[in-house]
Protein backbone atom coordinates (compact mmCIF):
# COMPACT_ATOMS: atom_id res chain seq x y z
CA UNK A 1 45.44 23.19 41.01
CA UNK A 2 42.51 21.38 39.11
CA UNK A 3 42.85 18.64 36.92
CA UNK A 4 41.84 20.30 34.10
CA UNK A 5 44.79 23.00 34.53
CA UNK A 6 47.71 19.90 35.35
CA UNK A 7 46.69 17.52 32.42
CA UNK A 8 45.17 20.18 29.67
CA UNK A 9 46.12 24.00 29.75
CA UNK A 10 50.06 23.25 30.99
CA UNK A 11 50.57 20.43 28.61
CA UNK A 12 49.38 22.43 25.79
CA UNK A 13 51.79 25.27 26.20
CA UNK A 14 54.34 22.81 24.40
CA UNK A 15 52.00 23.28 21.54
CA UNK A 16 51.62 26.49 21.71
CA UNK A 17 55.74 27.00 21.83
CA UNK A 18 55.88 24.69 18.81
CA UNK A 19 54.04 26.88 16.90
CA UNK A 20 55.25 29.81 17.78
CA UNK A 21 58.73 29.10 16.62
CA UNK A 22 57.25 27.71 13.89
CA UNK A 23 55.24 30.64 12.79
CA UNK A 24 58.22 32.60 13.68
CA UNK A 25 59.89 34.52 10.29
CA UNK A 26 63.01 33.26 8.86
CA UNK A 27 64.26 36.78 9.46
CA UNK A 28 64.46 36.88 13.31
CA UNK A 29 65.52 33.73 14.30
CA UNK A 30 67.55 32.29 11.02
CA UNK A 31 66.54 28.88 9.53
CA UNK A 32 68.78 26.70 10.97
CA UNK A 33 68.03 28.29 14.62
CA UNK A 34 64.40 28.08 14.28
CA UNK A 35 64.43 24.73 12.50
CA UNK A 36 66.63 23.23 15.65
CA UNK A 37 64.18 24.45 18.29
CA UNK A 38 61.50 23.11 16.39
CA UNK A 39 63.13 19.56 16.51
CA UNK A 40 64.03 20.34 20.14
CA UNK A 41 60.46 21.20 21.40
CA UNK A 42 58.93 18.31 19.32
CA UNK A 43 61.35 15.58 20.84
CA UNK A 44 61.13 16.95 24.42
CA UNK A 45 57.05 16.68 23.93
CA UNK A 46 57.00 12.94 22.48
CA UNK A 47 59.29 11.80 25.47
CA UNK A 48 56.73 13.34 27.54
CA UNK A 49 53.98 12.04 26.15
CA UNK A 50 55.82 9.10 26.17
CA UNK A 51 56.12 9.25 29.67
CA UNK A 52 52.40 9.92 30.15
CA UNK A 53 50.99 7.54 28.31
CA UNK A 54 53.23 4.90 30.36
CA UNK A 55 52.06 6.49 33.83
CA UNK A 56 48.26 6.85 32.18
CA UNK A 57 48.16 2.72 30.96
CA UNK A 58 49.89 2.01 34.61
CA UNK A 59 46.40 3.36 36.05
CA UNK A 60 44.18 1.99 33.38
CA UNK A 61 45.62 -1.78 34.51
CA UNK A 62 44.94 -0.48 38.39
CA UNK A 63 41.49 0.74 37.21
CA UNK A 64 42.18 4.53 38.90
CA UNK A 65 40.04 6.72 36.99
CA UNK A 66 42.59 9.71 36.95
CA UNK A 67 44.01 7.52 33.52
CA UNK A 68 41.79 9.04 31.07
CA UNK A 69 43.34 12.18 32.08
CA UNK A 70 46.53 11.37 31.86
CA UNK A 71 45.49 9.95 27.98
CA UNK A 72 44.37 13.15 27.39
CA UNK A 73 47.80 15.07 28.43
CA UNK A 74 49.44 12.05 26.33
CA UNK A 75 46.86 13.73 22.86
CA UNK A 76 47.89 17.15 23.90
CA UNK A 77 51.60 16.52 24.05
CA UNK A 78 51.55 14.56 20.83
CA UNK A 79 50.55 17.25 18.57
CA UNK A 80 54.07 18.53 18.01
CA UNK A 81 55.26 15.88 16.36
CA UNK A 82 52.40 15.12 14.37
CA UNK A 83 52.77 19.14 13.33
CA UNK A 84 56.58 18.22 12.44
CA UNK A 85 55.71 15.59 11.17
CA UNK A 86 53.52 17.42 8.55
CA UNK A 87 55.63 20.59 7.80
CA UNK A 88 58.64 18.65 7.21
C-alpha cells in the first residue's frame, strides 16, 4: 500500500462519513440520531489526529522524513471538528 493511500485517501474517509451524516435529511435518520453520530465521528477523528500528530512530532525530533506525512493525515483527520465546529 503506498503512502499516499495510508496517510491521505483512508484518513479522509472520516471526512467523508462526517459529511455524509451531516448532509443526511432530518427525515431518515431523526435529529437527535444524526446529531449523535456527528459528535461520535468528530471525537473519534480528533483522538486520531491526536494520535498522529504525537507519532508525526515523535519523527520530526528523530528527523525520519515519513513525519510530514503523518502531519498531513493529522490536517485530514482534523477537518471534522473544524466542520462541527462551524455547523454547530
Amino acid at each position: 500500500m503506498s503512502r499516499l493511500v495510508r496517510h491521505i485517501v483512508i484518513p479522509s474517509l472520516v471526512p467523508l462519513i462526517f459529511f455524509v451524516i451531516a448532509l443526511t435529511p432530518v427525515e431518515v435518520m431523526g435529529c437527535l440520531t444524526r446529531g449523535l453520530l456527528a459528535i461520535t465521528v468528530s471525537l473519534i477523528s480528533g483522538i486520531s489526529a491526536l494520535c498522529m500528530a504525537i507519532i508525526g512530532l515523535k519523527l520530526r525530533v528523530q528527523n525520519d522524513p515519513n513525519a510530514s506525512w503523518w502531519m498531513m493525515s493529522t490536517l485530514v483527520l482534523t477537518v471534522p471538528v473544524i466542520a462541527l465546529l462551524v455547523l454547530a
